[in-house]
PDB file of N, CA and C in Angstrom:
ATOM      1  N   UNK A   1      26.214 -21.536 -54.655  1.00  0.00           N
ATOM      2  CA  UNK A   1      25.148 -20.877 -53.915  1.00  0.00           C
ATOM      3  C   UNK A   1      24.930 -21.614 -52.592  1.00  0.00           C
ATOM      4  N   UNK A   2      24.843 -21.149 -51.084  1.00  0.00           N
ATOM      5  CA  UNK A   2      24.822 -21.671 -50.257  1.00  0.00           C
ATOM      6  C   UNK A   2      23.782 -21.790 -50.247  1.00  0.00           C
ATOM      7  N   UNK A   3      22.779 -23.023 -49.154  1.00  0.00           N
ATOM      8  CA  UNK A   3      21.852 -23.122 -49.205  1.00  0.00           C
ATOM      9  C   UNK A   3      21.113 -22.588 -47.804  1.00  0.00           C
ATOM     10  N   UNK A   4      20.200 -22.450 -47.594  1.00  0.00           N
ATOM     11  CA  UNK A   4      19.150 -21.603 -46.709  1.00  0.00           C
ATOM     12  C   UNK A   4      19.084 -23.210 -45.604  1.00  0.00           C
ATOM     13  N   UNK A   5      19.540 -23.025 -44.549  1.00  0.00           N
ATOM     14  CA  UNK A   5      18.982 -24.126 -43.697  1.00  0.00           C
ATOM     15  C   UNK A   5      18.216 -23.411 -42.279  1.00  0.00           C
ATOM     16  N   UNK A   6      17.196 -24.354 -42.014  1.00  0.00           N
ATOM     17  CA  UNK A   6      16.828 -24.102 -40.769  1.00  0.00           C
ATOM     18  C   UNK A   6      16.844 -25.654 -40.363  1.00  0.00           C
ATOM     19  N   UNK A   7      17.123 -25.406 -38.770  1.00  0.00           N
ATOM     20  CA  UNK A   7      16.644 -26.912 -38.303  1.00  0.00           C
ATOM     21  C   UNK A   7      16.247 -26.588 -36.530  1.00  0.00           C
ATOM     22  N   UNK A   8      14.945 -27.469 -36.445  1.00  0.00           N
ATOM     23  CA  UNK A   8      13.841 -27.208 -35.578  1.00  0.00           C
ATOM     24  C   UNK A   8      14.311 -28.320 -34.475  1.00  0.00           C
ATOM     25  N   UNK A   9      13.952 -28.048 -33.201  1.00  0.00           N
ATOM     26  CA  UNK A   9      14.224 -29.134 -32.555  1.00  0.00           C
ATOM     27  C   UNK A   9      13.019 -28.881 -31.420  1.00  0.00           C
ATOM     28  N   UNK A  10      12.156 -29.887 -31.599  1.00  0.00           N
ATOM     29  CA  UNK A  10      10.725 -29.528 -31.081  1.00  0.00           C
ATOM     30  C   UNK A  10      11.369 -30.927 -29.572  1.00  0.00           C
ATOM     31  N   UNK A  11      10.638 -30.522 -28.691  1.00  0.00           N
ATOM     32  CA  UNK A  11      11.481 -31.286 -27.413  1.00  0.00           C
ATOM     33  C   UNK A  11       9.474 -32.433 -26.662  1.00  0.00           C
ATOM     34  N   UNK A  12      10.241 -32.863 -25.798  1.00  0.00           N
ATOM     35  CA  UNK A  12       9.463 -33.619 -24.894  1.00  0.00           C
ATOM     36  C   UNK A  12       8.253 -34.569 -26.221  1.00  0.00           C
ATOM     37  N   UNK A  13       6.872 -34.547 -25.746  1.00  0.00           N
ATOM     38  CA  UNK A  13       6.189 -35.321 -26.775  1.00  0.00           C
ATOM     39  C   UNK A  13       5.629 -34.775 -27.761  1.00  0.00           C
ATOM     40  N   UNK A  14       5.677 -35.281 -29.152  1.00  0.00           N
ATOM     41  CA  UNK A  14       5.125 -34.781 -30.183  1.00  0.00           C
ATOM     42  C   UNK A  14       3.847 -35.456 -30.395  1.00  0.00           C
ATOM     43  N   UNK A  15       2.876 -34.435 -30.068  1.00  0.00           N
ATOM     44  CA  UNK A  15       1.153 -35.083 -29.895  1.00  0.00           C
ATOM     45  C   UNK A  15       0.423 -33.552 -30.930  1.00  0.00           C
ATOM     46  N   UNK A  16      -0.889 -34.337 -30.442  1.00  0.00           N
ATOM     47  CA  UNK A  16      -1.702 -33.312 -30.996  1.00  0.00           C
ATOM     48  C   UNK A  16      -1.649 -32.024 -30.450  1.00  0.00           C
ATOM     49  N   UNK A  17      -1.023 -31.182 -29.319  1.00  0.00           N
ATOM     50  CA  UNK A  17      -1.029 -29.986 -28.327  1.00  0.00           C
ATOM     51  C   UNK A  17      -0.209 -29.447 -28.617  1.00  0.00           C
ATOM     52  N   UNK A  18       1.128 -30.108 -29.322  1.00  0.00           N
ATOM     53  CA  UNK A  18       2.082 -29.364 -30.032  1.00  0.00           C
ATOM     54  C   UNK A  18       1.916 -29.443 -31.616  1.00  0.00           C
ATOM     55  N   UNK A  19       1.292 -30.250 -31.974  1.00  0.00           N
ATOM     56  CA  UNK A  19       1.206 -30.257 -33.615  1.00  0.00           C
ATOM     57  C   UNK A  19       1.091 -28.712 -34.148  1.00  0.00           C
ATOM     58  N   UNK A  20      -0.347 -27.743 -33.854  1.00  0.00           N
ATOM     59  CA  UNK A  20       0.246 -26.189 -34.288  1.00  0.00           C
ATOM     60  C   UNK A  20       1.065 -25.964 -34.396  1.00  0.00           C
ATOM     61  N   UNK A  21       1.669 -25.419 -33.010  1.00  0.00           N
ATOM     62  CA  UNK A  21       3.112 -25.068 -33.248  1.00  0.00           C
ATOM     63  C   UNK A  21       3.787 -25.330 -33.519  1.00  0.00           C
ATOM     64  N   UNK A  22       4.037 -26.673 -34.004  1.00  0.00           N
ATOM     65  CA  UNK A  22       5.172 -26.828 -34.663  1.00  0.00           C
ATOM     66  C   UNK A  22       4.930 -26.867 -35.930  1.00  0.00           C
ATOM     67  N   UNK A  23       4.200 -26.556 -36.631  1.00  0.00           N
ATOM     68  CA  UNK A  23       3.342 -26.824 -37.693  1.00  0.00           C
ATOM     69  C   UNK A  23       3.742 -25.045 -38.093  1.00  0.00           C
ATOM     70  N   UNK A  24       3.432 -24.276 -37.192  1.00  0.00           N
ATOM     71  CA  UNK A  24       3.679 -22.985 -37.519  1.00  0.00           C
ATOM     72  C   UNK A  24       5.052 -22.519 -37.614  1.00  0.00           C
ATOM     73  N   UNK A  25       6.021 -22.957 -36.854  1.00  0.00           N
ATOM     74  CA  UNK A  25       7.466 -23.008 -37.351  1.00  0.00           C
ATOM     75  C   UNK A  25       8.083 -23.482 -38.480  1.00  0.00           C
ATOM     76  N   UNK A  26       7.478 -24.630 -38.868  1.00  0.00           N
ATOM     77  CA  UNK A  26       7.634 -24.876 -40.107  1.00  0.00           C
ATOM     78  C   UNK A  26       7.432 -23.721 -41.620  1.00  0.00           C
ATOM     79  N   UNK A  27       6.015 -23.523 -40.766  1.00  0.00           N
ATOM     80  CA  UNK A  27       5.590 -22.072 -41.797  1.00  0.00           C
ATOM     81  C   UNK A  27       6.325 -21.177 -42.207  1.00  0.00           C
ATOM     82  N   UNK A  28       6.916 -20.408 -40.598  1.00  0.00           N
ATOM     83  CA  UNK A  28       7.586 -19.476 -40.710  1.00  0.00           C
ATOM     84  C   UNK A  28       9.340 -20.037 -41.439  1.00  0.00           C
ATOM     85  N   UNK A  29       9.838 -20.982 -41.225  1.00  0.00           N
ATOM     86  CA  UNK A  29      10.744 -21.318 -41.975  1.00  0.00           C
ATOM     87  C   UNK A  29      10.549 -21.628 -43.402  1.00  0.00           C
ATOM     88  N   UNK A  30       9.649 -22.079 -43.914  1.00  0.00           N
ATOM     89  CA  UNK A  30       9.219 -21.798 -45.315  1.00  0.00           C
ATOM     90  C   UNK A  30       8.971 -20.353 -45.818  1.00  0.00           C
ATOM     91  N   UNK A  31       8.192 -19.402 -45.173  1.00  0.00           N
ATOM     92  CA  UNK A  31       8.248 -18.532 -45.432  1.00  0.00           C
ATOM     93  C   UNK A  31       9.635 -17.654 -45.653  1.00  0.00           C
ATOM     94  N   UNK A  32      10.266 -17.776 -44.412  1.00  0.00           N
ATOM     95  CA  UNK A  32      11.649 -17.442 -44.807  1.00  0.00           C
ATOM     96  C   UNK A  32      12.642 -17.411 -45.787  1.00  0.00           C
ATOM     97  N   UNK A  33      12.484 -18.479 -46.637  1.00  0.00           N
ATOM     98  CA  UNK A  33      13.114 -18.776 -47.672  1.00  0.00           C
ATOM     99  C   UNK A  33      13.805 -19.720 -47.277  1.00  0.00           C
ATOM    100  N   UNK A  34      13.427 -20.788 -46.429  1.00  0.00           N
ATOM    101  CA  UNK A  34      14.223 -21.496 -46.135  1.00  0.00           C
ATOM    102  C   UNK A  34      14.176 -22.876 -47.435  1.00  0.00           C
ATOM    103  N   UNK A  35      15.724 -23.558 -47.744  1.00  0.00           N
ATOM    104  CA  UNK A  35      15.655 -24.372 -48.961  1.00  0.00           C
ATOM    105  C   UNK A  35      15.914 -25.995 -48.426  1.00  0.00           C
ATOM    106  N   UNK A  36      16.523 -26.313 -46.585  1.00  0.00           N
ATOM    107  CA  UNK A  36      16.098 -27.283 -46.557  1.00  0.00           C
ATOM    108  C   UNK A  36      16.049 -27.095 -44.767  1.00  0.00           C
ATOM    109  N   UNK A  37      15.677 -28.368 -44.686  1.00  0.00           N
ATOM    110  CA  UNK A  37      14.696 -28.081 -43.285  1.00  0.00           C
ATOM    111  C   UNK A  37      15.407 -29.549 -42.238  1.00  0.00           C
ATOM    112  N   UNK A  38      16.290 -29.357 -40.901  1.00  0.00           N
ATOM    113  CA  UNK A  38      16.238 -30.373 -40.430  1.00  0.00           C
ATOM    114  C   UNK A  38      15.188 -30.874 -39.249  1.00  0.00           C
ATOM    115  N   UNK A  39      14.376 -31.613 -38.785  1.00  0.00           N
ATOM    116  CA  UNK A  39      13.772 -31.851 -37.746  1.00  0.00           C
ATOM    117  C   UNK A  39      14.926 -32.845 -36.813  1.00  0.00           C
ATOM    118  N   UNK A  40      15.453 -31.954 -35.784  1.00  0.00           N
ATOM    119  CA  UNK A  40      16.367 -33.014 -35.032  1.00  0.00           C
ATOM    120  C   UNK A  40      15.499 -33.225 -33.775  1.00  0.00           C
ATOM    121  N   UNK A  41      15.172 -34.614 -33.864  1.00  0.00           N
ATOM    122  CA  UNK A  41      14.558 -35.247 -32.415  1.00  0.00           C
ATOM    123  C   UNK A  41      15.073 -35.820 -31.164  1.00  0.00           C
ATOM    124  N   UNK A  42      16.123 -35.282 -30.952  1.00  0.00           N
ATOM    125  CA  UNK A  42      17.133 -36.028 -30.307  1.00  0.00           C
ATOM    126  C   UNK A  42      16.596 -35.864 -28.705  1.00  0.00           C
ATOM    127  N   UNK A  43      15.511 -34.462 -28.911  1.00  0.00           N
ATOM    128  CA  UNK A  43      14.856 -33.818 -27.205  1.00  0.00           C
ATOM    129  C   UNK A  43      13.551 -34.267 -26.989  1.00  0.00           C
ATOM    130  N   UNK A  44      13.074 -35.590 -28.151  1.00  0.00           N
ATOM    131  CA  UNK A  44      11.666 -35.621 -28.374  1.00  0.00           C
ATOM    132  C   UNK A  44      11.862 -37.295 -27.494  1.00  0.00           C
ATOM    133  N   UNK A  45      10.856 -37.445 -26.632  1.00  0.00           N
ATOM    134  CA  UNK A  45      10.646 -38.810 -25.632  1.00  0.00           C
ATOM    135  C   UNK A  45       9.737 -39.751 -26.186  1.00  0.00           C
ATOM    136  N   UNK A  46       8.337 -39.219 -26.896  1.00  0.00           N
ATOM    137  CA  UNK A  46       7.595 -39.856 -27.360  1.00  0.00           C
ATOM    138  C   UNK A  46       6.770 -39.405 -28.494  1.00  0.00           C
ATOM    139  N   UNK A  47       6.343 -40.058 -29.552  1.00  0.00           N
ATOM    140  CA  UNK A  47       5.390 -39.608 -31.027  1.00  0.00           C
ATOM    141  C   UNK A  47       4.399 -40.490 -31.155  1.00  0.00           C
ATOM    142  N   UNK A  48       3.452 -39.772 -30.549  1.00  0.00           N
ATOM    143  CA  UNK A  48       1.648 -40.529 -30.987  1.00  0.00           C
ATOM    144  C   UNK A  48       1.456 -40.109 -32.210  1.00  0.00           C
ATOM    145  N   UNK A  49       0.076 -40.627 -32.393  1.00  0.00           N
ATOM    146  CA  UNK A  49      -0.603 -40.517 -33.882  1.00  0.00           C
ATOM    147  C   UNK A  49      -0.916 -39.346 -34.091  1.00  0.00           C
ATOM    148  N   UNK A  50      -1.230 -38.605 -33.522  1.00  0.00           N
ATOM    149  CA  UNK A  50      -1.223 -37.282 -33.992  1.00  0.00           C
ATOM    150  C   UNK A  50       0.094 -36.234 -34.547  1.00  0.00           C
ATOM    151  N   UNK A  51       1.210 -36.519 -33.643  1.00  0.00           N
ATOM    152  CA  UNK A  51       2.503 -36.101 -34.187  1.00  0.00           C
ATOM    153  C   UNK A  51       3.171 -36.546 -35.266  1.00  0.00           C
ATOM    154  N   UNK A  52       3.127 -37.981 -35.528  1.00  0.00           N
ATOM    155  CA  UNK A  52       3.326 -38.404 -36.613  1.00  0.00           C
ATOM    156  C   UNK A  52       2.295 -37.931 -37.649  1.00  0.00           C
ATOM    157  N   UNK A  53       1.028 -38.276 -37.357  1.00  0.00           N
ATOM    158  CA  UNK A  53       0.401 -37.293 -38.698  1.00  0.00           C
ATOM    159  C   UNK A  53       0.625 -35.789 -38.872  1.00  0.00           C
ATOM    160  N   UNK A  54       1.354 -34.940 -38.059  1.00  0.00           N
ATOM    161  CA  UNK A  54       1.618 -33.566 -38.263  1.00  0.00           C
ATOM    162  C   UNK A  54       3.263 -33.892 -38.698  1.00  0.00           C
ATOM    163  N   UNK A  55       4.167 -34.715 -38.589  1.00  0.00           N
ATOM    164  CA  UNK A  55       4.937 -34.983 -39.700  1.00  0.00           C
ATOM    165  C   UNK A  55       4.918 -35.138 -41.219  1.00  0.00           C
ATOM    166  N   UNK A  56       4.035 -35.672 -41.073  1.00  0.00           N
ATOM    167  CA  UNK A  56       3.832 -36.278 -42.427  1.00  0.00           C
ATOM    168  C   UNK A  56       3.084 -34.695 -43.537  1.00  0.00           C
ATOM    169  N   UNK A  57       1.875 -34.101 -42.548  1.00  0.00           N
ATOM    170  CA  UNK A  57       1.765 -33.145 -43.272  1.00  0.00           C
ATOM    171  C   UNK A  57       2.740 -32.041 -43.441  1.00  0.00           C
ATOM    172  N   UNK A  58       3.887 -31.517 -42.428  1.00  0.00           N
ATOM    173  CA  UNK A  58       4.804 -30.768 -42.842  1.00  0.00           C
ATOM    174  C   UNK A  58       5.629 -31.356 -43.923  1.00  0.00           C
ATOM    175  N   UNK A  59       5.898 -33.118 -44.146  1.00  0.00           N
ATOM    176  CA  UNK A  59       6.725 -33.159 -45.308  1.00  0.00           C
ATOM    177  C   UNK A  59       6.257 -32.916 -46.306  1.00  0.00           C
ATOM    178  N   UNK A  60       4.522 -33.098 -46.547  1.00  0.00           N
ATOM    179  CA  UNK A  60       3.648 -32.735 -48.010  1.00  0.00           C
ATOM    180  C   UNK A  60       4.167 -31.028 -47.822  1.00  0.00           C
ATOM    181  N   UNK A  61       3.934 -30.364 -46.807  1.00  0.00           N
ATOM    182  CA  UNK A  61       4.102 -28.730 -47.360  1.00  0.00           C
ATOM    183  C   UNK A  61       5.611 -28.752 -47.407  1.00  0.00           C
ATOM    184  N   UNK A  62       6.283 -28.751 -47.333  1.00  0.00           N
ATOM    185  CA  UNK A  62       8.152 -28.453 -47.508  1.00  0.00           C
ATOM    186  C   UNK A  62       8.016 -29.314 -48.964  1.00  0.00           C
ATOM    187  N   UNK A  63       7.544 -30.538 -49.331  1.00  0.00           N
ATOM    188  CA  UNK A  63       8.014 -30.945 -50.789  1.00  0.00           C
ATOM    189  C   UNK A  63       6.977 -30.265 -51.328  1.00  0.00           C
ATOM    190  N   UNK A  64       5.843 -29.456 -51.329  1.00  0.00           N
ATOM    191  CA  UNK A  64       5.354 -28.586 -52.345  1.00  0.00           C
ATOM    192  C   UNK A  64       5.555 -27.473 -52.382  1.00  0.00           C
ATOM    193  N   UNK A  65       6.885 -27.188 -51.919  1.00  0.00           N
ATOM    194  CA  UNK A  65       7.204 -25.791 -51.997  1.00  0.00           C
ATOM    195  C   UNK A  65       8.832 -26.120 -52.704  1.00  0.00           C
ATOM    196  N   UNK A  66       8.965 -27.297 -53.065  1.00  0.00           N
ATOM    197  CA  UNK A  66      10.095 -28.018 -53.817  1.00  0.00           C
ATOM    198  C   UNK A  66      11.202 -27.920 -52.822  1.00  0.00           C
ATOM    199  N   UNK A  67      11.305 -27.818 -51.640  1.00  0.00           N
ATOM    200  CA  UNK A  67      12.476 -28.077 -50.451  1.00  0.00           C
ATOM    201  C   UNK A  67      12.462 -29.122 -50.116  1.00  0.00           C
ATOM    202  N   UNK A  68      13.614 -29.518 -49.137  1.00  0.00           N
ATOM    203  CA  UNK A  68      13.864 -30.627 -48.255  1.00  0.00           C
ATOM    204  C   UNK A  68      13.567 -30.759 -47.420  1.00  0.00           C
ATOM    205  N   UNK A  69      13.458 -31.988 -46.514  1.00  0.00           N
ATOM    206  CA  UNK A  69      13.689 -32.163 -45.022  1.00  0.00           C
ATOM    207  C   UNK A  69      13.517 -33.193 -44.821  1.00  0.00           C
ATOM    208  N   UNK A  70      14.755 -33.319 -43.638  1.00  0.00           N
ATOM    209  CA  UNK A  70      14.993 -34.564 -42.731  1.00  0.00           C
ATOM    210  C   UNK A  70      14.890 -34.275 -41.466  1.00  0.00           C
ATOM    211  N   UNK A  71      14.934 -35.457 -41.196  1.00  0.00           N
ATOM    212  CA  UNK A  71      14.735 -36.130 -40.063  1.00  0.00           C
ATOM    213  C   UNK A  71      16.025 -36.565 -38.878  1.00  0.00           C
ATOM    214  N   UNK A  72      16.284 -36.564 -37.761  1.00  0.00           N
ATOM    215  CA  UNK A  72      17.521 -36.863 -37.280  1.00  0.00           C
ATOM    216  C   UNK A  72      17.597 -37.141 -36.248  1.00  0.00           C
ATOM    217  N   UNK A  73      18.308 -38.027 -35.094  1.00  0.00           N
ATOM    218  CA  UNK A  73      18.719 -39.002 -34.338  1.00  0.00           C
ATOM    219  C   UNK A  73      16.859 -39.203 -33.530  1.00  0.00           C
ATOM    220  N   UNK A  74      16.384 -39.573 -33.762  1.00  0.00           N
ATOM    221  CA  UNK A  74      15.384 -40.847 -33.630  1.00  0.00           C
ATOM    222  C   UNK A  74      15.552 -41.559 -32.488  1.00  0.00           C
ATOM    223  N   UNK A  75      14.907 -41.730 -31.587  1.00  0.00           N
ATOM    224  CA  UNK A  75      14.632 -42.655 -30.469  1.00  0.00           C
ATOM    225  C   UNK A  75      14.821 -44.221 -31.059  1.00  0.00           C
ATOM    226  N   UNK A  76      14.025 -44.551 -29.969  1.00  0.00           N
ATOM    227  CA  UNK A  76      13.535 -45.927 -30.178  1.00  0.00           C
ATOM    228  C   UNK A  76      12.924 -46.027 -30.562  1.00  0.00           C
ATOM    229  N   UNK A  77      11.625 -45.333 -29.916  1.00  0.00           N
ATOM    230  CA  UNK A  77      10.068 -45.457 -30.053  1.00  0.00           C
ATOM    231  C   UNK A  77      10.297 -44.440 -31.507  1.00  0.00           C
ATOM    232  N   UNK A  78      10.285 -43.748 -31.965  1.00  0.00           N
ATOM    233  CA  UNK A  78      10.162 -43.144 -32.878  1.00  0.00           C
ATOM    234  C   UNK A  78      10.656 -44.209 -33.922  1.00  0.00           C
ATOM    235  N   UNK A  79      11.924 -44.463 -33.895  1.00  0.00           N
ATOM    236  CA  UNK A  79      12.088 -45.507 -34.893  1.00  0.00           C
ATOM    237  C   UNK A  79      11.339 -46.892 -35.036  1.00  0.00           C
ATOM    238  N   UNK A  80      10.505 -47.176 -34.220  1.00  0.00           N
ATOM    239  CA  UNK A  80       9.740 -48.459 -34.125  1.00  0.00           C
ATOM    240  C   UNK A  80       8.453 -47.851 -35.175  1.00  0.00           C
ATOM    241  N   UNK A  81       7.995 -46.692 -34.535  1.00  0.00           N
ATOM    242  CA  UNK A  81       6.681 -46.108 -34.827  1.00  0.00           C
ATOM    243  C   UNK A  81       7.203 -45.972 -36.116  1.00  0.00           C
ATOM    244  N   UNK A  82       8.133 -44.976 -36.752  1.00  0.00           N
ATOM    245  CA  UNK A  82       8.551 -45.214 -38.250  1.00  0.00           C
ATOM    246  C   UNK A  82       8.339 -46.483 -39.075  1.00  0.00           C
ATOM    247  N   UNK A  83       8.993 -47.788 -38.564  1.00  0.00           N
ATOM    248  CA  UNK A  83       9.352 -48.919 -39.501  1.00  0.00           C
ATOM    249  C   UNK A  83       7.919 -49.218 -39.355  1.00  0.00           C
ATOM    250  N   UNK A  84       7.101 -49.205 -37.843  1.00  0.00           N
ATOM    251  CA  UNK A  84       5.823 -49.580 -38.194  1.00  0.00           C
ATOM    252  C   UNK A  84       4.758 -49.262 -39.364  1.00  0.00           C
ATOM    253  N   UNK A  85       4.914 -48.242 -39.586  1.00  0.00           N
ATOM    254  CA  UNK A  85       3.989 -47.347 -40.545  1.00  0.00           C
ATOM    255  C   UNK A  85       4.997 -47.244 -41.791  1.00  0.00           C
ATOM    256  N   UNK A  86       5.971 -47.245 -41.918  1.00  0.00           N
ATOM    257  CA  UNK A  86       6.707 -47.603 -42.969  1.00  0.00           C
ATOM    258  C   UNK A  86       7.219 -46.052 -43.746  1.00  0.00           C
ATOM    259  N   UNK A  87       6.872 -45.383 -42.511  1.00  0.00           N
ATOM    260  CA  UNK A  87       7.444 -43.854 -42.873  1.00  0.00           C
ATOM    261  C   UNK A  87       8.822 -43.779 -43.104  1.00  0.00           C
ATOM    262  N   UNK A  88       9.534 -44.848 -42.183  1.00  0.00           N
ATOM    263  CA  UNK A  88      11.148 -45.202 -42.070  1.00  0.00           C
ATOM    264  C   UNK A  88      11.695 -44.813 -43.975  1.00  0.00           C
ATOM    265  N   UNK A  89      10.591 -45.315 -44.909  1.00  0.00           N
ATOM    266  CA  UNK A  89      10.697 -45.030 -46.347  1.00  0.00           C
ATOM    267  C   UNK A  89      10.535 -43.751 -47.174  1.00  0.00           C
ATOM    268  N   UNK A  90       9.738 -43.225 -46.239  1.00  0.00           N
ATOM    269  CA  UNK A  90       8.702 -41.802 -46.537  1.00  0.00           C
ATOM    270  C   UNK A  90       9.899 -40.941 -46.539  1.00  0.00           C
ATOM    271  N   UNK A  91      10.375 -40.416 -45.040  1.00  0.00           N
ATOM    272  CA  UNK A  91      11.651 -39.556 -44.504  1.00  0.00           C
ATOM    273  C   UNK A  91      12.750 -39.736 -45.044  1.00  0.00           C
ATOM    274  N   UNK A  92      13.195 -38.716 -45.141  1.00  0.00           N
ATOM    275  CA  UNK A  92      14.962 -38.977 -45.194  1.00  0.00           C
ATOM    276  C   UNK A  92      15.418 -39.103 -44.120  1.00  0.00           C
ATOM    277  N   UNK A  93      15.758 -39.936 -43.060  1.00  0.00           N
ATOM    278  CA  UNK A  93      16.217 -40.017 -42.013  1.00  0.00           C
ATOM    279  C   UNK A  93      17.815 -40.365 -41.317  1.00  0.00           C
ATOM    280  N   UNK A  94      18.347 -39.181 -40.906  1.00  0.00           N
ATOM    281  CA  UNK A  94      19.630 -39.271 -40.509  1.00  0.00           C
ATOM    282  C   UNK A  94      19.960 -39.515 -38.573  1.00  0.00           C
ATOM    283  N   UNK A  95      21.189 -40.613 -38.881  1.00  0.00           N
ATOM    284  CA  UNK A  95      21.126 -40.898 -37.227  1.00  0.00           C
ATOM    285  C   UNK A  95      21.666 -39.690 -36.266  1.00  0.00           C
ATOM    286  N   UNK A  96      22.077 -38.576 -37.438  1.00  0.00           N
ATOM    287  CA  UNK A  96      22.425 -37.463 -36.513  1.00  0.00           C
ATOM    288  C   UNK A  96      22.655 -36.357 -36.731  1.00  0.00           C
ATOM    289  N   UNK A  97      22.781 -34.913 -36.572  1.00  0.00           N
ATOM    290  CA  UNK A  97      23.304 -33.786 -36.765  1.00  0.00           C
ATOM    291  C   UNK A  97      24.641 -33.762 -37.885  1.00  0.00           C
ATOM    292  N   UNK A  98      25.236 -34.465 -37.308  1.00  0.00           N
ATOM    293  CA  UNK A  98      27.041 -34.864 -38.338  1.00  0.00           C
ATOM    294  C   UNK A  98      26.252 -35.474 -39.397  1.00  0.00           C
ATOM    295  N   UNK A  99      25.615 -36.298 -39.728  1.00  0.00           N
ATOM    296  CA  UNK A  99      25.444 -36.994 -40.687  1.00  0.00           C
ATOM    297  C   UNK A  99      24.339 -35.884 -41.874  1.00  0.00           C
ATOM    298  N   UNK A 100      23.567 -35.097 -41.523  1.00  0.00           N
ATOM    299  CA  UNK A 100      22.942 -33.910 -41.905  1.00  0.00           C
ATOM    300  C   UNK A 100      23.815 -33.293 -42.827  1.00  0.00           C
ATOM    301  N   UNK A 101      25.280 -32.714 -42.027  1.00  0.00           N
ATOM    302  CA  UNK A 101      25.984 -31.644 -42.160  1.00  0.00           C
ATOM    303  C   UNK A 101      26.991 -32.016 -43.405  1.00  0.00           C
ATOM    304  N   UNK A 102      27.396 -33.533 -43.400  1.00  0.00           N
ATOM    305  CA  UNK A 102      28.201 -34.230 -43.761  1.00  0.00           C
ATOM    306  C   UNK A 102      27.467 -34.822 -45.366  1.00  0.00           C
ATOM    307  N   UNK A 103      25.914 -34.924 -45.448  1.00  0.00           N
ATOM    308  CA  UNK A 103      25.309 -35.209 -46.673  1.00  0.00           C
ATOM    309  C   UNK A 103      25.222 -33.338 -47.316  1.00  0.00           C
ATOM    310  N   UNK A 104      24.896 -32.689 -46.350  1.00  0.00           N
ATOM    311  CA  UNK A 104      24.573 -31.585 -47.204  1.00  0.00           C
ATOM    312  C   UNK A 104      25.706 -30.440 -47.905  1.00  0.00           C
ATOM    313  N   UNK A 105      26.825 -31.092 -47.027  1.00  0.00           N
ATOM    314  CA  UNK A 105      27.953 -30.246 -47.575  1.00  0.00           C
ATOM    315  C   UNK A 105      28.497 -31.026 -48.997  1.00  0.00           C
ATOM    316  N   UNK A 106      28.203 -32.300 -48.513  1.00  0.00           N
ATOM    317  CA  UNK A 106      28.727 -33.237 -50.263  1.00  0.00           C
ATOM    318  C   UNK A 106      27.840 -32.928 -51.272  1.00  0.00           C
ATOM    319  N   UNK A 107      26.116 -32.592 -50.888  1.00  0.00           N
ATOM    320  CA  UNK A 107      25.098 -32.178 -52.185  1.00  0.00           C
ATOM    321  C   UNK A 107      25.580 -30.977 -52.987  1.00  0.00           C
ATOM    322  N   UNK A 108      26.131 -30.147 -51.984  1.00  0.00           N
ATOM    323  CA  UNK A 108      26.559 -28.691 -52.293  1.00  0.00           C
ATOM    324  C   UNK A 108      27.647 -28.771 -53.439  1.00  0.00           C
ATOM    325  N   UNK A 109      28.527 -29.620 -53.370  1.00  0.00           N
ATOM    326  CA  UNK A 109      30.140 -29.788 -54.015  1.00  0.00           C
ATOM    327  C   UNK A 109      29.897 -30.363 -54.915  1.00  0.00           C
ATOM    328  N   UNK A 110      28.607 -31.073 -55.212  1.00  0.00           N
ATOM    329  CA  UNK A 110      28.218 -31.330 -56.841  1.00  0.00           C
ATOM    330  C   UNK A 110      28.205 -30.624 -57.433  1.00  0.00           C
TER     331      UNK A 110
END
């Protein structure tokens, strides 16, 4: 059975002004039927406290709807702000698109 992917790539800073919306994409990809979810940050410059807390609540709604999602190529600052808060543990976090494609095609072949 193939699996349902979406993956979001929310750009510039992730603050409180984008938290909705991206919050609502998430929605609509849950709604969809989507079964796992990538967030690639590779277009994202900076993550205040507010973006990180609208992370954290999209991973509570995607794992109570029993789906996935990761995380993928990470800044600096994002990865600092991660290990700081210790989310670095929380996320599944991949250094990239290939590495996404490359775990989810091996989950599949189990």
């Amino acid at each position: 059975m193939e699996a349902n992917i979406r993956i979001l790539e929310p750009t510039g800073i992730l603050d409180g002004t984008q938290a909705e919306a991206f919050r609502k994409e998430v929605d609509e990809a849950l709604d969809a039927g989507v079964d796992k979810l990538l967030i690639d940050l590779k277009d994202i410059t900076f993550v205040d406290s507010s973006g990180l807390g609208i992370l954290v609540v999209v991973l509570k709604k995607v794992r109570a709807c029993q789906k996935k999602l990761y995380v993928c190529s990470i800044n600096e600052q994002v990865k600092m702000l991660f290990e700081l808060t210790s989310m670095d543990r929380v996320f599944e976090v991949l250094p990239d698109r290939e590495a996404f494609v490359e775990k989810v095609a091996n989950a599949s072949n189990v």
